[in-house]
N, C-alpha and C. Protein backbone atom coordinates (compact mmCIF):
# COMPACT_ATOMS: atom_id res chain seq x y z
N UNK A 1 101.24 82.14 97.55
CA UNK A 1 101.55 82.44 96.15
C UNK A 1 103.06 82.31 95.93
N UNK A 2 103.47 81.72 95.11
CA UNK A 2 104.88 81.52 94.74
C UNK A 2 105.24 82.77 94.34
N UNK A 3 106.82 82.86 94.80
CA UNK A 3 107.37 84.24 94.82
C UNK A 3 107.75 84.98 93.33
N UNK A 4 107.93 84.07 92.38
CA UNK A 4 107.84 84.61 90.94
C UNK A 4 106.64 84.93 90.29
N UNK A 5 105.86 84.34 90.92
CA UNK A 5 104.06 84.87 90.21
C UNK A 5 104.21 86.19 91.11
N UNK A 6 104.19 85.92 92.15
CA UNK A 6 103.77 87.03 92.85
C UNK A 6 104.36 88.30 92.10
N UNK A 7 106.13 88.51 91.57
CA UNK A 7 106.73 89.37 91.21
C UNK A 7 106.32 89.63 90.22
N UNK A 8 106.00 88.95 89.29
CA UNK A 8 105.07 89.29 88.09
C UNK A 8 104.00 90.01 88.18
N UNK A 9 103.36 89.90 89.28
CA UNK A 9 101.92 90.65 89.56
C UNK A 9 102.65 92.19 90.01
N UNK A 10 103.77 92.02 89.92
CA UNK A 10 103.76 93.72 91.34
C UNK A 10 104.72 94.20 89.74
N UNK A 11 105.67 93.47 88.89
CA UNK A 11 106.31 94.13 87.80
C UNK A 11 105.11 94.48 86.64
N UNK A 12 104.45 93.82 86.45
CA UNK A 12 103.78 93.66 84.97
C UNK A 12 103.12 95.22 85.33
N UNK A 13 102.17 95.20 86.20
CA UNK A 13 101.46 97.13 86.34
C UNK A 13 102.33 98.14 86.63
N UNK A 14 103.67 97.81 87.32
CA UNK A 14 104.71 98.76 87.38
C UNK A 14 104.94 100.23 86.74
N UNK A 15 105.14 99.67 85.86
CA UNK A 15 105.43 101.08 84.62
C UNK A 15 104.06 101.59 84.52
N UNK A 16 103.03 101.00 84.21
CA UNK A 16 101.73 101.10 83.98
C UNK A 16 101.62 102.42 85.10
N UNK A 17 101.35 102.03 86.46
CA UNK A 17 101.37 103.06 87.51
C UNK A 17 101.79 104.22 87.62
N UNK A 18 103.49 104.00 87.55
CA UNK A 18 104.78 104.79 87.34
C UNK A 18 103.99 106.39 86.34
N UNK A 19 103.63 105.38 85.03
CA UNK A 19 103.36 106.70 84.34
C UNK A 19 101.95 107.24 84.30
N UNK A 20 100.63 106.45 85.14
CA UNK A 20 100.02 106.89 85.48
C UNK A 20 99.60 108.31 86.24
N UNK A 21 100.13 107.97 87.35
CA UNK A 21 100.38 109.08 88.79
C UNK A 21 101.27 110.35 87.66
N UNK A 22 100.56 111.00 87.78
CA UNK A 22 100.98 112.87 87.15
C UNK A 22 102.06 113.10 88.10
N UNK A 23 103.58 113.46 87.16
CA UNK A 23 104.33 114.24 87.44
C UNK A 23 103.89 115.19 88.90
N UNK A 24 103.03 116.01 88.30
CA UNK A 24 102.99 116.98 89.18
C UNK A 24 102.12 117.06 90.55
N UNK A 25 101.76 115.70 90.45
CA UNK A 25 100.75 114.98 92.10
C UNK A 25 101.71 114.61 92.50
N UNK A 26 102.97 114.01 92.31
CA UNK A 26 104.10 113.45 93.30
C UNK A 26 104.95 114.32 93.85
N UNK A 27 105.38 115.75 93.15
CA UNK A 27 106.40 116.83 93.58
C UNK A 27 107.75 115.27 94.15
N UNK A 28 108.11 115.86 94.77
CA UNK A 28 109.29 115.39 95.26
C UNK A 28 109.35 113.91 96.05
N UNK A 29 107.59 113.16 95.66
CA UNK A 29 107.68 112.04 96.66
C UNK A 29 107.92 110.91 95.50
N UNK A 30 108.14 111.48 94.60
CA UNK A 30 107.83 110.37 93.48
C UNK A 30 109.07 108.92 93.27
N UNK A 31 108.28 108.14 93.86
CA UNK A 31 109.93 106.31 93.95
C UNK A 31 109.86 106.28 92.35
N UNK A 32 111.33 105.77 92.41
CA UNK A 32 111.81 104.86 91.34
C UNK A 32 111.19 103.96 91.22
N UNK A 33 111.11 102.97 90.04
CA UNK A 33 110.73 101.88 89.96
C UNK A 33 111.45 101.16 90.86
N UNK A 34 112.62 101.18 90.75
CA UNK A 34 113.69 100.33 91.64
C UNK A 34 113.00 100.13 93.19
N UNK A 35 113.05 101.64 93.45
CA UNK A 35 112.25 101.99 94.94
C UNK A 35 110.95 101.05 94.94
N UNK A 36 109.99 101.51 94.31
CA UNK A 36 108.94 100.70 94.82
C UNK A 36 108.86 99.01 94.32
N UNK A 37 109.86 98.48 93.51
CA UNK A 37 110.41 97.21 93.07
C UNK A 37 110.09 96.82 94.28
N UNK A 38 111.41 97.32 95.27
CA UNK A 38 111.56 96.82 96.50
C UNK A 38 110.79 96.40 97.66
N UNK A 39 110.23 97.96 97.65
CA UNK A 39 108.65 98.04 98.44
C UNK A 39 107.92 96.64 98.38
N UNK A 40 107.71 96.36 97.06
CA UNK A 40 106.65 95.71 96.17
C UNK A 40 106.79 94.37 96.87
N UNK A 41 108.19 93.77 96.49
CA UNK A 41 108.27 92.83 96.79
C UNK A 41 108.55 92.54 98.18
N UNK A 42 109.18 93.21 98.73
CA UNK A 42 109.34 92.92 100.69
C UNK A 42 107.84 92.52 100.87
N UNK A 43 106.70 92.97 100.84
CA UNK A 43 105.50 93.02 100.98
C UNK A 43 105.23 93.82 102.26
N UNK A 44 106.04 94.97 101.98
CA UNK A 44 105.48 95.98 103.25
C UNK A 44 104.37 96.67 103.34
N UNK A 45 103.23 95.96 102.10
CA UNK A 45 101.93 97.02 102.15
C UNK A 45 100.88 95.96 102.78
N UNK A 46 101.54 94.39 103.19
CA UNK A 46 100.38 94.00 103.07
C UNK A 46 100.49 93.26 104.93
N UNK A 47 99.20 93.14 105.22
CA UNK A 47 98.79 93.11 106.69
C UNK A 47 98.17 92.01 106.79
N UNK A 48 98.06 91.09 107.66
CA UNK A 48 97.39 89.85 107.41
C UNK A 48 96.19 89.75 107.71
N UNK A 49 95.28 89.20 107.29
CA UNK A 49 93.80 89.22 107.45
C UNK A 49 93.43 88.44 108.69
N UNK A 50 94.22 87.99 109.91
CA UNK A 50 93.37 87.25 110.88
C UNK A 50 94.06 89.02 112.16
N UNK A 51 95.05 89.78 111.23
CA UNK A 51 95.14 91.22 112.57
C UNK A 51 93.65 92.08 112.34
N UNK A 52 93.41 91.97 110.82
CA UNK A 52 92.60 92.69 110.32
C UNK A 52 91.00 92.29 111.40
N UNK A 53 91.07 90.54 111.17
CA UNK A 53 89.83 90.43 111.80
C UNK A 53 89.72 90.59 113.37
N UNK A 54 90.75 90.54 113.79
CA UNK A 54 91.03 90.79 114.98
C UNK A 54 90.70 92.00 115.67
N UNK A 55 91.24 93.42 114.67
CA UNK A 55 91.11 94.39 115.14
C UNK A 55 89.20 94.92 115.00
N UNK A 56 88.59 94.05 113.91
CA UNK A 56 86.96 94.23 113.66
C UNK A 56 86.35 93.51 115.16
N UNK A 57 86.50 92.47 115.61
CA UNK A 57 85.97 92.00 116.39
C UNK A 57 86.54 92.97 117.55
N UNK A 58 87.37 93.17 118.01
CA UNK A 58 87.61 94.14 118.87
C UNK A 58 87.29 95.68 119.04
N UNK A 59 86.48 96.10 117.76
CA UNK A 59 86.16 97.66 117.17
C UNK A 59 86.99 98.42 116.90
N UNK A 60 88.40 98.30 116.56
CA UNK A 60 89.82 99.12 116.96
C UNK A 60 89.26 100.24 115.84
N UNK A 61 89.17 101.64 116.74
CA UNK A 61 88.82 102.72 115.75
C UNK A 61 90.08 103.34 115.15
N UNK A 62 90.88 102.40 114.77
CA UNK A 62 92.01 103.04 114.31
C UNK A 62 91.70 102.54 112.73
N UNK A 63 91.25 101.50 112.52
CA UNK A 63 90.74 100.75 111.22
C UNK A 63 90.11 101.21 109.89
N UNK A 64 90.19 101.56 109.17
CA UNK A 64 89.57 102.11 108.10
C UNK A 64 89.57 101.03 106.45
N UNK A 65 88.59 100.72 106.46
CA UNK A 65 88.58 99.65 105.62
C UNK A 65 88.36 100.20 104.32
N UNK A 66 89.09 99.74 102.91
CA UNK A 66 88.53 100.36 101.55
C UNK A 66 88.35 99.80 100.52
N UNK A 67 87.33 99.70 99.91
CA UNK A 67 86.95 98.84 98.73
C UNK A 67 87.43 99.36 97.59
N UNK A 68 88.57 98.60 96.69
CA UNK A 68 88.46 98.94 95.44
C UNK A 68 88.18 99.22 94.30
N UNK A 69 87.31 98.07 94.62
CA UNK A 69 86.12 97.47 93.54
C UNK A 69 85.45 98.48 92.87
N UNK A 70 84.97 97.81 91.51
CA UNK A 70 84.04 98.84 91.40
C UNK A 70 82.71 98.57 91.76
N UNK A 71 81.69 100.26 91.83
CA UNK A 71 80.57 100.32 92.86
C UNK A 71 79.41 98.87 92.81
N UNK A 72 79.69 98.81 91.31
CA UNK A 72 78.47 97.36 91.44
C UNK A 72 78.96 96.51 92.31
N UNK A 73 80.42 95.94 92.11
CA UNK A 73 81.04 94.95 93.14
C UNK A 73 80.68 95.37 94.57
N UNK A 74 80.85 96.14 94.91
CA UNK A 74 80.79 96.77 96.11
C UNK A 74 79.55 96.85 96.33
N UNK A 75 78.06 96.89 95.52
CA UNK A 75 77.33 97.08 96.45
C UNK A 75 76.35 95.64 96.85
N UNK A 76 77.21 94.92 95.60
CA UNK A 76 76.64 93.24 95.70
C UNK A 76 77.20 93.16 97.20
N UNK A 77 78.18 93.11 97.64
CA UNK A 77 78.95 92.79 98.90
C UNK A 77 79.93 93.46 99.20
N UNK A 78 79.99 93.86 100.45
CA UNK A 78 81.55 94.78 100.90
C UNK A 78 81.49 94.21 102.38
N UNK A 79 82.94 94.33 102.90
CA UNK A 79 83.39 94.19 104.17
C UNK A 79 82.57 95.25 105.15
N UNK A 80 81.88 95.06 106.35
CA UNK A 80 81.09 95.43 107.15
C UNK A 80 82.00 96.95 107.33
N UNK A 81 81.10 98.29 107.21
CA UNK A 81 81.34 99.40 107.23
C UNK A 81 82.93 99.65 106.43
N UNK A 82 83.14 99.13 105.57
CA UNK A 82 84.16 99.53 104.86
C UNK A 82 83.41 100.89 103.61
N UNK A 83 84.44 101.57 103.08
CA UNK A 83 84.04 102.70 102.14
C UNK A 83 84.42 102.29 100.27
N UNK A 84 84.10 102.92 99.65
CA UNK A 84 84.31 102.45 98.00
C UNK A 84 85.01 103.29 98.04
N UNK A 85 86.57 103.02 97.73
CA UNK A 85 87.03 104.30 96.65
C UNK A 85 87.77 103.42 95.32
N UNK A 86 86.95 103.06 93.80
CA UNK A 86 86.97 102.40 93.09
C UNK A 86 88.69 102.72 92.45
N UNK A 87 89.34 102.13 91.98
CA UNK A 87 90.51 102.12 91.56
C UNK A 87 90.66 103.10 89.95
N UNK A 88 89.79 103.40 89.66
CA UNK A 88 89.88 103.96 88.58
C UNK A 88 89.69 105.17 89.05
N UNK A 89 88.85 106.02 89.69
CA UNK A 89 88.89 106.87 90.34
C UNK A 89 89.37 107.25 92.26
N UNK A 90 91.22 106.33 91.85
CA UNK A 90 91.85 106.88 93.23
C UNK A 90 92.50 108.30 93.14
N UNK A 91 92.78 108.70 91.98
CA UNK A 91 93.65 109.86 91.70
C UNK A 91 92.59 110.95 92.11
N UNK A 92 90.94 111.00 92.51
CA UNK A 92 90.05 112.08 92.04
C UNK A 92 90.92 113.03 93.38
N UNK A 93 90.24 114.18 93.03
CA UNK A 93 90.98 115.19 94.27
C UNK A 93 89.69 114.34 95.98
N UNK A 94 88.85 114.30 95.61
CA UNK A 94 87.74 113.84 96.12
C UNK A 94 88.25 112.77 97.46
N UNK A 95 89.15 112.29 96.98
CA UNK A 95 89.59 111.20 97.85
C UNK A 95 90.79 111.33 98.37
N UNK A 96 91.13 112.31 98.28
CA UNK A 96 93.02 112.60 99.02
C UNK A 96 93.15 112.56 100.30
N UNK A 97 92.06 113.36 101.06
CA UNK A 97 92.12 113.62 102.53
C UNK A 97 92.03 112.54 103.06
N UNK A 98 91.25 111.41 102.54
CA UNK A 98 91.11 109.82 103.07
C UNK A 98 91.95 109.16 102.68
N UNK A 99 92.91 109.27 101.61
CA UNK A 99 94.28 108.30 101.59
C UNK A 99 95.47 109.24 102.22
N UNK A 100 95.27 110.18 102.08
CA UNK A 100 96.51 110.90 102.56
C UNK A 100 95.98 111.78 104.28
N UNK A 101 96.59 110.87 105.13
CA UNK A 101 95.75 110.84 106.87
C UNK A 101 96.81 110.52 107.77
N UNK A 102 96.63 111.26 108.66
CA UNK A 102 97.41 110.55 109.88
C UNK A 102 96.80 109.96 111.10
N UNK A 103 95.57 109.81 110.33
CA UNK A 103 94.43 109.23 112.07
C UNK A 103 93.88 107.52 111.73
N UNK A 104 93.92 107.03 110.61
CA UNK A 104 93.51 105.70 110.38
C UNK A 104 94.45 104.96 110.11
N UNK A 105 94.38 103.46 109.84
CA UNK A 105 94.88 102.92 109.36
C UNK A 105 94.21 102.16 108.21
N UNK A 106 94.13 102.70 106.86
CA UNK A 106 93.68 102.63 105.81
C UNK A 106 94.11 100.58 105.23
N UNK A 107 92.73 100.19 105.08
CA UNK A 107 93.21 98.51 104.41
C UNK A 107 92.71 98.66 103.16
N UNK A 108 93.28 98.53 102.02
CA UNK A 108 92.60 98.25 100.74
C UNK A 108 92.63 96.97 100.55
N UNK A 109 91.05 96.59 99.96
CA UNK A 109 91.06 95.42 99.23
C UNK A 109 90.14 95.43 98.16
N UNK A 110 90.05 94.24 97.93
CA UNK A 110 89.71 93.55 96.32
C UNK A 110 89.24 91.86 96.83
N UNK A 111 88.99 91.66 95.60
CA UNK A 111 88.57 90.01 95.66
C UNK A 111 89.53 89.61 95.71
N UNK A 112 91.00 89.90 95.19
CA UNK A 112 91.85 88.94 95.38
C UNK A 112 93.16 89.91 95.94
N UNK A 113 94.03 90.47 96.00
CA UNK A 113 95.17 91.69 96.00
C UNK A 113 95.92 92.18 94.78
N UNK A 114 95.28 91.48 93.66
CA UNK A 114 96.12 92.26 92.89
C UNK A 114 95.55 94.08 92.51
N UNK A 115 94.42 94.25 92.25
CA UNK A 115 93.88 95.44 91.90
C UNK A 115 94.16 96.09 93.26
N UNK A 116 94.39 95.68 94.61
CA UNK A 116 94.16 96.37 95.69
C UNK A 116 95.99 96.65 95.92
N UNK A 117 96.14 95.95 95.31
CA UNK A 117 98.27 96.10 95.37
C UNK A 117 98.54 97.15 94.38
N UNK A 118 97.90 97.17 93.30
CA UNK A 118 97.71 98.49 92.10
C UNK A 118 97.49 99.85 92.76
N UNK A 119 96.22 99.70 93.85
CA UNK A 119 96.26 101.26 94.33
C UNK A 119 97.04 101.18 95.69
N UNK A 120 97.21 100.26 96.35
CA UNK A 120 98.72 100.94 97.53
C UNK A 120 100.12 101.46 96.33
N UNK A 121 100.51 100.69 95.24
CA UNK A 121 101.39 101.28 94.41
C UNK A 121 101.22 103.06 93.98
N UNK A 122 99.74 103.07 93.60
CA UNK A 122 99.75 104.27 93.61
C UNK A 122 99.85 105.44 94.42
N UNK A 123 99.20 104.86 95.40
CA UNK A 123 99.09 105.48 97.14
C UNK A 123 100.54 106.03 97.63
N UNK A 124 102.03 104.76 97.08
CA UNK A 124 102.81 105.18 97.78
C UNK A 124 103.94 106.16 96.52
N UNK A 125 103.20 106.31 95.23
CA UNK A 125 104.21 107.02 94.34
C UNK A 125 103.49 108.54 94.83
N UNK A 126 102.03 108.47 95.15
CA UNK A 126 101.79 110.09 95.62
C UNK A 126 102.50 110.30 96.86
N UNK A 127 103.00 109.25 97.51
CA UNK A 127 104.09 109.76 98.95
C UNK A 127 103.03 109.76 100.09
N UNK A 128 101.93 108.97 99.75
CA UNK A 128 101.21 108.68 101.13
C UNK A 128 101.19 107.76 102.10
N UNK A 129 101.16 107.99 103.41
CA UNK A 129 101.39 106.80 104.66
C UNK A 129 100.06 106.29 104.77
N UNK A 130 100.40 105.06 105.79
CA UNK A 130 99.37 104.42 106.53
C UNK A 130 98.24 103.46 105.41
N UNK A 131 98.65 103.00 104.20
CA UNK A 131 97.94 102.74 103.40
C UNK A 131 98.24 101.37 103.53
N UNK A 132 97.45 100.44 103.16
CA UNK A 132 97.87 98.90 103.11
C UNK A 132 97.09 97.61 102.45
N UNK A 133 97.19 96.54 101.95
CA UNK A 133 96.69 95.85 101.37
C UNK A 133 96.16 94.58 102.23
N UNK A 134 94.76 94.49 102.29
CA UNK A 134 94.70 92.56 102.72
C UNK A 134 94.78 92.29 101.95
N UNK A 135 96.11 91.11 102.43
CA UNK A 135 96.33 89.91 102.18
C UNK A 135 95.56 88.95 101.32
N UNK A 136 95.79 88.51 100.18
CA UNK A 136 94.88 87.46 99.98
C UNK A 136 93.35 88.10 99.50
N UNK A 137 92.57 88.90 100.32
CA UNK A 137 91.72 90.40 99.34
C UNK A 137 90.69 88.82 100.11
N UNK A 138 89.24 89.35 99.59
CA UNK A 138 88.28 88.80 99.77
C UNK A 138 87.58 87.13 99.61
N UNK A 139 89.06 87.15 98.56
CA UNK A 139 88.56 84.90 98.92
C UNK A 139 89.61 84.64 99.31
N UNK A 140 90.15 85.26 100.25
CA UNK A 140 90.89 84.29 101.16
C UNK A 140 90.37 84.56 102.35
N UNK A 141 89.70 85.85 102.39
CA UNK A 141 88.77 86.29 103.56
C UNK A 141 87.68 85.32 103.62
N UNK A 142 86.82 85.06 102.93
CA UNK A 142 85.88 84.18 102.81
C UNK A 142 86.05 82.68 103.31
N UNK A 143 87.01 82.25 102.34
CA UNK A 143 87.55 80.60 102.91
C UNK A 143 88.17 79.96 103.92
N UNK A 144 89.13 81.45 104.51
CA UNK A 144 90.07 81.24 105.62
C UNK A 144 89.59 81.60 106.55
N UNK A 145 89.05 82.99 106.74
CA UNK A 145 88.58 83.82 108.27
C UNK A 145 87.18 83.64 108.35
N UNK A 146 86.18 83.92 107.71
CA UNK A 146 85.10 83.20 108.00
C UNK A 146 84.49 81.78 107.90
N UNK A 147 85.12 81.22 106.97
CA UNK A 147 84.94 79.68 106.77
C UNK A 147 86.26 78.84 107.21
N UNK A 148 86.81 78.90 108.45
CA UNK A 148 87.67 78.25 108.62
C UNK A 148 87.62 76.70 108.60
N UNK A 149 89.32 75.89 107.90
CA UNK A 149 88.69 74.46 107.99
C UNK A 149 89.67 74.10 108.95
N UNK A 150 88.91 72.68 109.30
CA UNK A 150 89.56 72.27 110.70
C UNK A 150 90.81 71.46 110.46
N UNK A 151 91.91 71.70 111.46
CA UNK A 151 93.30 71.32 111.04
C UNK A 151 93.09 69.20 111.43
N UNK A 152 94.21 69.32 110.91
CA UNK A 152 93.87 67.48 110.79
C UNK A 152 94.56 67.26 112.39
N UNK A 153 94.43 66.09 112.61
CA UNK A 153 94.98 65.48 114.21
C UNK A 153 96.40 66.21 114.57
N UNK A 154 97.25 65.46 113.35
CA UNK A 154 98.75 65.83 113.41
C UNK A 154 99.09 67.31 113.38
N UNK A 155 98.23 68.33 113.24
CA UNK A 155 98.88 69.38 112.83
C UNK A 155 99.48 69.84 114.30
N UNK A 156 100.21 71.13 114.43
CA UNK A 156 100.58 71.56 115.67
C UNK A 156 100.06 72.75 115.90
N UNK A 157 100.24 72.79 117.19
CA UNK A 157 99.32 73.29 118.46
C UNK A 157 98.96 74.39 117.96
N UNK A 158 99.49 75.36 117.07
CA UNK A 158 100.12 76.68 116.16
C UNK A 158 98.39 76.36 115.45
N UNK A 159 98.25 75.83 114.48
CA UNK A 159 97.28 75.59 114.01
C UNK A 159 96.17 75.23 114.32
N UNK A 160 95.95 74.50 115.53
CA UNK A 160 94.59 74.54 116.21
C UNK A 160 94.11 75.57 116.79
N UNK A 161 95.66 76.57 117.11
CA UNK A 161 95.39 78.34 118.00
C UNK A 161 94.45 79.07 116.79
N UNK A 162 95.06 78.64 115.65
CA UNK A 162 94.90 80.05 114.76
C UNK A 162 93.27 79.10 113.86
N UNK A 163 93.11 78.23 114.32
CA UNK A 163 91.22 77.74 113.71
C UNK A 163 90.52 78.04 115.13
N UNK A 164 90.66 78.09 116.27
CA UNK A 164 90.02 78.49 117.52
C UNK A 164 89.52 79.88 117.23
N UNK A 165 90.62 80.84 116.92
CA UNK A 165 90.69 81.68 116.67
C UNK A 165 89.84 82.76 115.79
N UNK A 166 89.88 82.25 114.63
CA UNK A 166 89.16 81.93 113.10
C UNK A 166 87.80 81.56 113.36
N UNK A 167 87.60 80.62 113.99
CA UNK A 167 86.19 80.29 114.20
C UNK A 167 85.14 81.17 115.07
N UNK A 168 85.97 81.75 116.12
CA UNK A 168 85.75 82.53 117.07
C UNK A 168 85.29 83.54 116.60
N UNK A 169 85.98 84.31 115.45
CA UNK A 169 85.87 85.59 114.77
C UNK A 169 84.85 85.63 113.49
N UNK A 170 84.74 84.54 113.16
CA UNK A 170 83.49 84.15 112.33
C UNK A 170 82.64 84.08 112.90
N UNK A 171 82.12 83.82 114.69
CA UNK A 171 80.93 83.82 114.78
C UNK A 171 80.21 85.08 115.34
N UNK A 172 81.54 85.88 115.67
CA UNK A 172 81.39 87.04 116.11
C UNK A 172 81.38 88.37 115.44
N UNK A 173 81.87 88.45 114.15
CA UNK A 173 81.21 88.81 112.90
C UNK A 173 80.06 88.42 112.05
N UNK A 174 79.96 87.29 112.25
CA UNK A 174 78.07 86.83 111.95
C UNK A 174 77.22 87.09 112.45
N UNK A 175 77.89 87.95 113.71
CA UNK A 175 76.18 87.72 114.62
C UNK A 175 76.43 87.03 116.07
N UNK A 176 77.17 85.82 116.15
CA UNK A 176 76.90 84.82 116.97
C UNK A 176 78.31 85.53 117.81
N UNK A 177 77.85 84.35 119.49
CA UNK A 177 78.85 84.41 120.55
C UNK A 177 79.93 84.18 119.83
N UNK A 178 81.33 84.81 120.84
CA UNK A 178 82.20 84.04 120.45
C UNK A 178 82.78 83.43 121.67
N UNK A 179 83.25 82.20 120.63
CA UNK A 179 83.79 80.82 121.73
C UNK A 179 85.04 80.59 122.08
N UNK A 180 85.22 81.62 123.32
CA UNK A 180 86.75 81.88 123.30
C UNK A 180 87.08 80.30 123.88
N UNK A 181 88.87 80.07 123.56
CA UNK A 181 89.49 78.38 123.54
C UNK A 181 90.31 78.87 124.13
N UNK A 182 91.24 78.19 125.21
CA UNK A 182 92.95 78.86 125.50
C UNK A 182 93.31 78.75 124.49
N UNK A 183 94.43 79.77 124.42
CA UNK A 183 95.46 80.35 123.28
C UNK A 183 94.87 80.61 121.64
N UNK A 184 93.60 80.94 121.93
CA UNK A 184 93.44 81.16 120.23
C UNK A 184 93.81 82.74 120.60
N UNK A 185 94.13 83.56 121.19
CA UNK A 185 94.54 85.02 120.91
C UNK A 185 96.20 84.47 120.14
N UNK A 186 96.78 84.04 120.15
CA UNK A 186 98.09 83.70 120.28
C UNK A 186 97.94 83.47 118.53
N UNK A 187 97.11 82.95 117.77
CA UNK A 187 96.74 83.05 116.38
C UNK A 187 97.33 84.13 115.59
N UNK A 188 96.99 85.14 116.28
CA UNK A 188 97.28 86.38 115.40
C UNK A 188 98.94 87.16 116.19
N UNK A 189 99.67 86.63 115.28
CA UNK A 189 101.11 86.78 115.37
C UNK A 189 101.79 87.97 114.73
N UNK A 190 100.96 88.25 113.27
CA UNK A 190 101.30 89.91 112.52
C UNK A 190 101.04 90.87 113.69
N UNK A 191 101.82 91.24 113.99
CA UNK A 191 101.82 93.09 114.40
C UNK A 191 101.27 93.75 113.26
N UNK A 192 100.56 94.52 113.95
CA UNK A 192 99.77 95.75 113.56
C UNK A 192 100.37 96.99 113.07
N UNK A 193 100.75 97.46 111.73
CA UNK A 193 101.60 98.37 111.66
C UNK A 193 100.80 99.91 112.17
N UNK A 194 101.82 100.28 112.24
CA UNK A 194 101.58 101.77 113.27
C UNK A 194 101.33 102.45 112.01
N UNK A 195 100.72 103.76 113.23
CA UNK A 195 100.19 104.57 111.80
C UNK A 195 100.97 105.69 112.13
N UNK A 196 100.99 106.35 111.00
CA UNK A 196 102.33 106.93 110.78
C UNK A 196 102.18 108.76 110.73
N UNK A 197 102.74 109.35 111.08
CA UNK A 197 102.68 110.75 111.48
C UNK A 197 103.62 111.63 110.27
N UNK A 198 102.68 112.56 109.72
CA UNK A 198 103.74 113.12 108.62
C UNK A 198 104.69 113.81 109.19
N UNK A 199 105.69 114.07 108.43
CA UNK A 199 106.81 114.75 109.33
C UNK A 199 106.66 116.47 108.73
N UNK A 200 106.41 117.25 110.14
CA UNK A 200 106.58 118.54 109.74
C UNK A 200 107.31 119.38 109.29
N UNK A 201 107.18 120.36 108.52
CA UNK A 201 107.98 121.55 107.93
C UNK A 201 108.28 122.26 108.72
N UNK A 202 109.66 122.73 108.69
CA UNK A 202 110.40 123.43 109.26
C UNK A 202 109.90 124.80 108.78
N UNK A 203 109.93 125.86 110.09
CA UNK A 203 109.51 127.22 109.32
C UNK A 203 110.55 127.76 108.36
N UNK A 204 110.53 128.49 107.50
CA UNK A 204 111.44 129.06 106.30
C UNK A 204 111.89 130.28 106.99
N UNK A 205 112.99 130.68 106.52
CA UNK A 205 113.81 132.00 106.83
C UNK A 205 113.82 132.04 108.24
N UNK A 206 114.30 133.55 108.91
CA UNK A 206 114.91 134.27 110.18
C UNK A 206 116.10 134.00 109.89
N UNK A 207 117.04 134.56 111.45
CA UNK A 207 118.04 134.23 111.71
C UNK A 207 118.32 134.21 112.70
């Protein structure tokens, strides 16, 4: 995605968000626009979808997958054991203990990232960790990680790792063997962001 569309997508809901999230759910965690401008655009919420598939084919119980969608979307199709928490109802009290965690590593998605970039925005004006967006959301999941296409002659070696790879993880999320190749581990180059530990309160008073 070109980097001015993209900024458009993370400015245009901005304010929208900003004055969404209640005053009094943020207490003292609440970013500036400026602040989460920044956030927004570095793209520190978002994780790439071949660590994501990586860590499914491997079972990493650190993983916690979340659908934005709403429930009809979600129950036409969702990512294998992922949970609904629909974007219109992220604020419910209902759902705090599961965005606000120090034991998972929470992925939101969507069909595409913009609605799923809407609730990490919100996620991080309530001052919560470990929250994050795939990449690209569900059709790029579709076209890229399970339907991988095959790189042309010329491409380099980089690109035949990361369709070995891809293909591998498509058949092993379908159901089927997978056909390990040398160096398709070498595909998945995103690090895995760590999950993050709240920082404790100091006891009050003595002397």
């Amino acid at each position: 995605m070109k980097p001015l569309k993209l900024l458009a997508l993370i400015v245009i809901p901005l304010g929208i968000i900003i004055a969404a999230v209640p005053p009094d759910r943020v207490k003292h965690f609440r970013l500036t626009a400026d602040e989460l401008l920044q956030e927004a655009g570095a793209g520190v919420q978002f994780i790439s979808p071949d660590v994501v598939a990586d860590m499914l084919v491997q079972k990493d119980p650190s993983l916690r997958l979340i659908d934005v969608r709403t429930p009809e979307e979600f129950d036409a199709y969702h990512m294998d054991g992922a949970i609904n928490i629909p974007l219109s109802s992220l604020l419910s009290d209902e759902y705090t203990d599961i965005l606000n965690q120090e034991a998972y590593m929470n992925v939101l998605y969507s069909n595409g990232s913009v609605y799923a970039n809407q609730a990490w925005m919100i996620t991080r004006q309530l001052g919560y960790e470990n929250n994050f967006v795939l990449e690209g959301g569900l059709n790029y999941w579709f076209g890229n990680i399970l339907s991988p296409e095959a790189p042309s002659q010329t491409s380099p070696n980089e690109e035949f790792a990361k369709y070995d790879f891809r293909k591998s993880t498509a058949a092993a999320l379908g159901g089927g063997s997978i056909v390990a190749t040398e160096g398709s581990a070498t595909a998945v180059k995103a690090v895995k962001p760590p999950v993050t530990s709240k920082a404790k309160k100091k006891p009050a008073g003595g002397c």
